[in-house]
Structure formats: C-alpha cells, structure tokens
N, C-alpha and C. Protein backbone atom coordinates (compact mmCIF):
# COMPACT_ATOMS: atom_id res chain seq x y z
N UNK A 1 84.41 92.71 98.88
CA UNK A 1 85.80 93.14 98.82
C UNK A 1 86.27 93.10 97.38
N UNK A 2 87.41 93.87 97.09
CA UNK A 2 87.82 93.65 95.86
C UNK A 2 89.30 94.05 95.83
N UNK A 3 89.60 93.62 94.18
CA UNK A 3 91.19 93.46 94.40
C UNK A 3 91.92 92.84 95.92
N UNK A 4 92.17 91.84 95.61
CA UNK A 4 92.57 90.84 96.86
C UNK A 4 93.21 90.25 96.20
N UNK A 5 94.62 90.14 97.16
CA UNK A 5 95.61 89.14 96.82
C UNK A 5 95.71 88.31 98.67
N UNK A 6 96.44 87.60 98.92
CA UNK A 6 96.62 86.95 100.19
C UNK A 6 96.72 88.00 101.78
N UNK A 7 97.67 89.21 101.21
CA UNK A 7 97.90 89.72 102.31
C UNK A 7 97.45 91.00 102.14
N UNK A 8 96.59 91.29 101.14
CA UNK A 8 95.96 93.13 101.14
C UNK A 8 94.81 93.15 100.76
N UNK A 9 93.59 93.44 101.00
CA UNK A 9 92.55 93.58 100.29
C UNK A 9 91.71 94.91 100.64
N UNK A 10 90.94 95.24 99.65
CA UNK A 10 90.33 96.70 99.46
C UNK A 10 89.07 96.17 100.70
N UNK A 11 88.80 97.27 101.40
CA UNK A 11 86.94 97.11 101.87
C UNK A 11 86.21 98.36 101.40
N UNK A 12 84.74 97.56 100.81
CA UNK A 12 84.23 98.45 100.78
C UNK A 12 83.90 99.07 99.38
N UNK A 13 82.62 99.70 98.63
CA UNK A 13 82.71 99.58 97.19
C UNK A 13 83.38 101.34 96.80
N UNK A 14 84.27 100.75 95.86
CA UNK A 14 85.08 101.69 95.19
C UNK A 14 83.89 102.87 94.64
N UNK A 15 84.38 104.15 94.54
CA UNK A 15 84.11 105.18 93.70
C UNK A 15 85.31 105.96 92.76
N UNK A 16 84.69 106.93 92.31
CA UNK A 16 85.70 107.49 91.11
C UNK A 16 85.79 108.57 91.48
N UNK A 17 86.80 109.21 91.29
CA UNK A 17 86.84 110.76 90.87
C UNK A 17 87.45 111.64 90.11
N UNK A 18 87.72 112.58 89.75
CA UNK A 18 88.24 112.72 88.14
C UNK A 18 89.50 112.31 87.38
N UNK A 19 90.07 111.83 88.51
CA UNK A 19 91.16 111.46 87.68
C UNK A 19 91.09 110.01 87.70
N UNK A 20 89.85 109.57 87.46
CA UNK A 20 89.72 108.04 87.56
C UNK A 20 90.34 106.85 88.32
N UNK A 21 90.92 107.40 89.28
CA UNK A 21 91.38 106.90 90.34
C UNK A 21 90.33 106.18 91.20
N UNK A 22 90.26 104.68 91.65
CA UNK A 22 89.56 104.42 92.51
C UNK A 22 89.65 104.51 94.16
N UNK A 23 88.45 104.51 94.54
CA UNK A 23 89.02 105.44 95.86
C UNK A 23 87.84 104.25 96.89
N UNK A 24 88.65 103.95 98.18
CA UNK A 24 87.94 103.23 98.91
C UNK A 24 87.76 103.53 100.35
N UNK A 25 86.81 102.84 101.10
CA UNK A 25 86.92 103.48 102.62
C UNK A 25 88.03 102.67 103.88
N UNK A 26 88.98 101.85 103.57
CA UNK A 26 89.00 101.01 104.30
C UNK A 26 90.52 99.92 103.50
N UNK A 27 91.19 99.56 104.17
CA UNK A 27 91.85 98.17 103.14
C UNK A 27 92.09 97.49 104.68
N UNK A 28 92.64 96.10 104.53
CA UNK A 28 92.97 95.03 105.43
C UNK A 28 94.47 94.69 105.15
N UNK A 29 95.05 94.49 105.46
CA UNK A 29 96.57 93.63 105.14
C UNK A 29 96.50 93.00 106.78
N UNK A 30 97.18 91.50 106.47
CA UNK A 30 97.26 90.65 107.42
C UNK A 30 96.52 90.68 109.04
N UNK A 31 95.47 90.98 108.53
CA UNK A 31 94.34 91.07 109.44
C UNK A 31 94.51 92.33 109.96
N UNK A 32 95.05 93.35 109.46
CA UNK A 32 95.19 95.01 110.63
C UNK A 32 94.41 95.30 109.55
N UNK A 33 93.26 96.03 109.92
CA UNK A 33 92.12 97.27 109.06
C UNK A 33 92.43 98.99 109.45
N UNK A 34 92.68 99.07 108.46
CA UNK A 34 93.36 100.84 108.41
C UNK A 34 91.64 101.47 107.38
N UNK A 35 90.84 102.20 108.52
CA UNK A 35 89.99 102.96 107.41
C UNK A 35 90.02 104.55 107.49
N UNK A 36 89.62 105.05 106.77
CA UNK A 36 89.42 106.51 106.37
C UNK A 36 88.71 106.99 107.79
N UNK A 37 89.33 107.96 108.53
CA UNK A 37 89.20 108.92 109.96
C UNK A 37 89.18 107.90 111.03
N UNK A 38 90.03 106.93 110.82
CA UNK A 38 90.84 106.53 112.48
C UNK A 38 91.05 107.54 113.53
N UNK A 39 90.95 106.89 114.56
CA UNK A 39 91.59 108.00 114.89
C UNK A 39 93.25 107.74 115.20
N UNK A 40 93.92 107.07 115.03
CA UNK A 40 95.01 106.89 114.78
C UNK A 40 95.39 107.24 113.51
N UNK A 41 95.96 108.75 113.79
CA UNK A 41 95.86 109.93 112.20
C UNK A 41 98.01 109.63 112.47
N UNK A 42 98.47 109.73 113.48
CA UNK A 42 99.55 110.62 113.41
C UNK A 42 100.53 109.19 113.64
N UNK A 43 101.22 109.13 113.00
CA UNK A 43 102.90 107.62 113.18
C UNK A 43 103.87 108.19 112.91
N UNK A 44 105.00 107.33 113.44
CA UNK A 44 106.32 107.90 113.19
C UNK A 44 106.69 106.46 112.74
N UNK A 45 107.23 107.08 111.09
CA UNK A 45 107.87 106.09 110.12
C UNK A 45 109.39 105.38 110.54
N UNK A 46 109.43 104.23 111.63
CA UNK A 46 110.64 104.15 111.56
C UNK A 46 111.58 103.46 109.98
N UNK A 47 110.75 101.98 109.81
CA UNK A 47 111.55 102.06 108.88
C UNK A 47 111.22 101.13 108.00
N UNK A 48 111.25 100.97 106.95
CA UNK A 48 110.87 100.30 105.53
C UNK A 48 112.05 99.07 104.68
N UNK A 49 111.54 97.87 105.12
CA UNK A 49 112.00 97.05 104.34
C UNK A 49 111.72 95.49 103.55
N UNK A 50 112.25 94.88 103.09
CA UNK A 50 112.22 94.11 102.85
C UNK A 50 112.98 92.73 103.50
N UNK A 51 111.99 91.65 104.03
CA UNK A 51 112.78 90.52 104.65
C UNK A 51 113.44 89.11 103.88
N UNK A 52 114.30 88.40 104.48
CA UNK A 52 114.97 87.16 103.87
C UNK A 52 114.02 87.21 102.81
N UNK A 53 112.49 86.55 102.70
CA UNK A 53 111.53 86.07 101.92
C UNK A 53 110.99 87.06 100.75
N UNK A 54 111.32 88.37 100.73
CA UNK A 54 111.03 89.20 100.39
C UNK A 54 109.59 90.14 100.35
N UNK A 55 109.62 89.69 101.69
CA UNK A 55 107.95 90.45 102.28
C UNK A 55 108.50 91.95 102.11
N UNK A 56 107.33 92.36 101.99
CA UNK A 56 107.49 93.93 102.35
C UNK A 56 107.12 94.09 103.57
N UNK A 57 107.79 95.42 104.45
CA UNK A 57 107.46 95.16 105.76
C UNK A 57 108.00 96.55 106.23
N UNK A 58 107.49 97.32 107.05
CA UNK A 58 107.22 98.71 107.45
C UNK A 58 106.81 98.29 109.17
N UNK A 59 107.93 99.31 109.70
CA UNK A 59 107.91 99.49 111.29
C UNK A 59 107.11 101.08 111.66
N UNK A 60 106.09 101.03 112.31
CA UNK A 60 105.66 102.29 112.60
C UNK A 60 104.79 102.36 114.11
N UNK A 61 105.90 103.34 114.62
CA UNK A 61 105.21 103.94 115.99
C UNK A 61 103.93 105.04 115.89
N UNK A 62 102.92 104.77 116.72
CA UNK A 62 101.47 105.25 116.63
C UNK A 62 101.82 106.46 117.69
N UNK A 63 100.86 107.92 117.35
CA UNK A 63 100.77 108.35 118.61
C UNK A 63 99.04 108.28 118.72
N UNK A 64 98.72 108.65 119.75
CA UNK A 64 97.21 108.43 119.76
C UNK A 64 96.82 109.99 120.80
N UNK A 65 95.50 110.57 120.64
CA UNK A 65 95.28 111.56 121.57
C UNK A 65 94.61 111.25 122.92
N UNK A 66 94.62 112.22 123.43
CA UNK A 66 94.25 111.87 125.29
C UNK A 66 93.29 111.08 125.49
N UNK A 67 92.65 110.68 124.50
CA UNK A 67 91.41 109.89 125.05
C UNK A 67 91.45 108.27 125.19
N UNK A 68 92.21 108.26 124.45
CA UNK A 68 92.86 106.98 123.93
C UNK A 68 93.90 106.23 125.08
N UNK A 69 94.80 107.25 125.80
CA UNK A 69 96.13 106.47 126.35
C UNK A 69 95.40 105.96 127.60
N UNK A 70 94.64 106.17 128.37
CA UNK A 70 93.69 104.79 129.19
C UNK A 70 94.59 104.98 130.55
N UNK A 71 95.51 106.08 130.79
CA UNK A 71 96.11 106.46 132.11
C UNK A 71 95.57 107.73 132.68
N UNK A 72 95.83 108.51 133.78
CA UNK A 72 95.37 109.78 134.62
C UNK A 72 96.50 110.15 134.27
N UNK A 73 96.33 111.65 133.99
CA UNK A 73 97.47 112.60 133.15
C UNK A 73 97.09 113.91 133.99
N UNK A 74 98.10 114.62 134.01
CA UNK A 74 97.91 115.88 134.61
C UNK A 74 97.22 116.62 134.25
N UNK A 75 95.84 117.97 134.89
CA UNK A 75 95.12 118.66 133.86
C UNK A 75 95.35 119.22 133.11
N UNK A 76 97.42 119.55 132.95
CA UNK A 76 97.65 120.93 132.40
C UNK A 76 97.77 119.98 130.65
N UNK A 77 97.16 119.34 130.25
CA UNK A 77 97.42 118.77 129.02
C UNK A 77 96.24 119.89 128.24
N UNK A 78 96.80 119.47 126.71
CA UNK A 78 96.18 120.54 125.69
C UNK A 78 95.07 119.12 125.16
N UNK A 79 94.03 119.33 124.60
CA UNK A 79 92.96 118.57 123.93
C UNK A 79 93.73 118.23 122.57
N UNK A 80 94.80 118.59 122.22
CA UNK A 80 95.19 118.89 120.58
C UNK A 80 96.48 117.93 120.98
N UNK A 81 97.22 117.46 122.15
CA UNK A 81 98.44 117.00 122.54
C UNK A 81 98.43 115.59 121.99
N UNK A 82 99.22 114.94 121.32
CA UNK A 82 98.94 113.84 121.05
C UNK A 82 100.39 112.93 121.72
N UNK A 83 100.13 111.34 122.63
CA UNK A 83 100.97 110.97 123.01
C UNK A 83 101.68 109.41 122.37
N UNK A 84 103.11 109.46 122.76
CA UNK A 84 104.09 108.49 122.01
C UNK A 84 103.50 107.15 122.55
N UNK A 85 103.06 106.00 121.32
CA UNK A 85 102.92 104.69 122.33
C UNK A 85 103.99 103.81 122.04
N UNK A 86 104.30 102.97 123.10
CA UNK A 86 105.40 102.17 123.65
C UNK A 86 104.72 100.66 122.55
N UNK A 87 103.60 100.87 121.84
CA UNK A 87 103.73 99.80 121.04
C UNK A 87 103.83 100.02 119.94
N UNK A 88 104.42 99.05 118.99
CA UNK A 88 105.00 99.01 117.52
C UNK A 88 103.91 98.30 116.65
C-alpha cells in the first residue's frame, strides 16, 4: 500500500501517465474498498460535509443493476435498468 494516512489508503502499485499523475487500482477509507469496474458504477450524491470533529463525510445512495437486487422482478425489466437501494 502506499500513501496512507489513518483513514485512506491507496491499493495496489501506482503507474504513470503523461501527465504524471499517479494512477491506482483500488483505495480503502475506513475499511470500505472502492476499486476500478465495481460494479457499483452509478450513486446519487446526497450530501457533503463536514462533522463537529471535522471529519469529512459524504452521504451517498447506490443504485445497483438487476443482478445484484437479490428479489423476483417482473420480466418486462431492461438488462441496462439500474435499481434505487434503500441502503446508505
């Protein structure tokens, strides 16, 4: 891992590309791992702030596609439909 502070760290070994930007597959913050082609592509940004302590801290609703929501859905659904989840 690299560049690590307590609550964010990179996974995974960095590469370059021309604008010398390092580029990684993967980071961690407080144990949630977000990597490159989740399939959790699509969120709805509720909202961005800062608490008493001055954490940074971001609310975001996931949608996920049919394969994912783990209920019986009607056939007339599209393969491309992606649905709202009830968790935050």
């Amino acid at each position: 891992m690299h560049s690590c502070t307590k609550e964010f760290s990179w996974i995974g070994l960095p590469w370059a590309c021309k604008k010398r930007r390092k580029h990684y597959q993967a980071y961690k913050r407080n144990g949630f791992q977000i990597s490159l082609k989740d399939k959790h592509v699509v969120a709805y940004l509720e909202d961005l702030y800062e608490d008493s302590r001055g954490n940074k801290m971001v609310v975001v609703c996931w949608f996920h596609k049919i394969d994912e929501v783990g209920i019986a859905l009607p056939h007339s659904f599209s393969d491309r439909e992606v649905f709202f989840s009830l968790y935050l």
